[in-house]
Protein backbone atom coordinates (compact mmCIF):
# COMPACT_ATOMS: atom_id res chain seq x y z
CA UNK A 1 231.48 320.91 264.93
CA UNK A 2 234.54 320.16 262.30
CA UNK A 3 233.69 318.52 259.43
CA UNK A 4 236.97 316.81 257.21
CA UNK A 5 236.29 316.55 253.57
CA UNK A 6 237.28 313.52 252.02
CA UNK A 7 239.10 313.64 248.48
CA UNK A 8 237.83 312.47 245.41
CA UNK A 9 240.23 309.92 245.19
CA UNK A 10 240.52 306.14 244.11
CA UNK A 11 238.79 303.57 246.41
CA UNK A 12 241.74 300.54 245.66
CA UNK A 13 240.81 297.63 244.28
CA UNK A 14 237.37 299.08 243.28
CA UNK A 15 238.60 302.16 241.17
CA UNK A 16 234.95 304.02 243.41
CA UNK A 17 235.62 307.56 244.15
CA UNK A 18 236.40 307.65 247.96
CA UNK A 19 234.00 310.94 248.26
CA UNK A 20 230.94 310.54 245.72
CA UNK A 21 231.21 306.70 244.72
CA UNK A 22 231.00 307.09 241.17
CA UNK A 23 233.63 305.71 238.79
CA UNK A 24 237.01 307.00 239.08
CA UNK A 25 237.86 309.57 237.99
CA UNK A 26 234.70 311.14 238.77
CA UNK A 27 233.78 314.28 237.39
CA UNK A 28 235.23 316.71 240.57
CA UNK A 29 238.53 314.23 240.48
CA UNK A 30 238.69 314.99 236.89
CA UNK A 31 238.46 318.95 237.55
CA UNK A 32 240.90 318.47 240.29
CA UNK A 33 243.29 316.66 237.88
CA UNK A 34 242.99 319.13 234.87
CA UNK A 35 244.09 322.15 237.68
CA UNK A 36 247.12 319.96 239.20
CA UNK A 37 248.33 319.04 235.67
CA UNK A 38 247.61 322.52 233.88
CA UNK A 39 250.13 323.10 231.31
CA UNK A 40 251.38 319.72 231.25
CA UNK A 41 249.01 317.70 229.17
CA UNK A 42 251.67 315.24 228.39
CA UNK A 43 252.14 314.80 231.86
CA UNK A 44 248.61 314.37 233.02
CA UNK A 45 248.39 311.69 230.03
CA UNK A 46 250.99 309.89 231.49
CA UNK A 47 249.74 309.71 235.08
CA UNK A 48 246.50 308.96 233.79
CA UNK A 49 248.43 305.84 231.81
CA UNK A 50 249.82 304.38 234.43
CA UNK A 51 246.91 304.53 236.76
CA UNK A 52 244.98 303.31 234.34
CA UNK A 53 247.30 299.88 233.44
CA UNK A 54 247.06 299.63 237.50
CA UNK A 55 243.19 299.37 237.40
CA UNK A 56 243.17 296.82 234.70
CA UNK A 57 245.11 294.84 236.59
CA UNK A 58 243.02 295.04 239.89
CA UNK A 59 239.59 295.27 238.15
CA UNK A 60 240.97 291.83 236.28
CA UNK A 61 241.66 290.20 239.52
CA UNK A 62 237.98 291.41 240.99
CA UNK A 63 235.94 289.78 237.41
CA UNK A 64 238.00 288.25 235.23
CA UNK A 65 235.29 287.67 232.88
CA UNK A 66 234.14 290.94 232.62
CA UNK A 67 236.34 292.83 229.74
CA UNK A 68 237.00 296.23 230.19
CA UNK A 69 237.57 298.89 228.11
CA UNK A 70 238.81 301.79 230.62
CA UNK A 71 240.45 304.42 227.77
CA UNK A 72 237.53 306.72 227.65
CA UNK A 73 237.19 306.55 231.55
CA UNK A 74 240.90 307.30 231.89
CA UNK A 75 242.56 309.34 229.07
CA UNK A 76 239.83 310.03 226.67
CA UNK A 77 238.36 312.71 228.69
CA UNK A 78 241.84 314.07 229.07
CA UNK A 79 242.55 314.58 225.42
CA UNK A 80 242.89 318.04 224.53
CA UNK A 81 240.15 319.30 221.90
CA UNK A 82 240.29 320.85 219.04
């Protein structure tokens, strides 16, 4: 029997991981990010930026009377550390 794995990726307009369900970026998408992106912070930030602004826009249509605050979830993680 074959078993496909299925990608921690975002679940559109829901911003779910695909796989696992949890927020996205989930913890494994974030691991998977931080390998794709390694040596390019600036470029990972940027990706992160724009995925990010598209969210906000979806997540608005979904509730717009919830507010979100969606740096942490996004970049904030990302951030390099001291």
């Amino acid at each position: 029997m074959t078993y496909r794995t299925i990608p921690h990726g975002p679940m559109r307009p829901f911003w779910r991981c695909r796989n696992c369900g949890a927020e996205w970026p989930c913890q494994p998408a974030r691991l998977g990010l931080l390998v794709e992106y390694r040596g390019d912070r600036t470029g990972l930030l940027l990706h992160l930026g724009g995925l990010m602004a598209e969210a906000r826009a979806q997540l608005t249509q979904l509730n717009p009377e919830r507010p979100l605050d969606l740096h942490e979830r996004f970049l904030g993680w990302a951030r390099a550390r001291d």
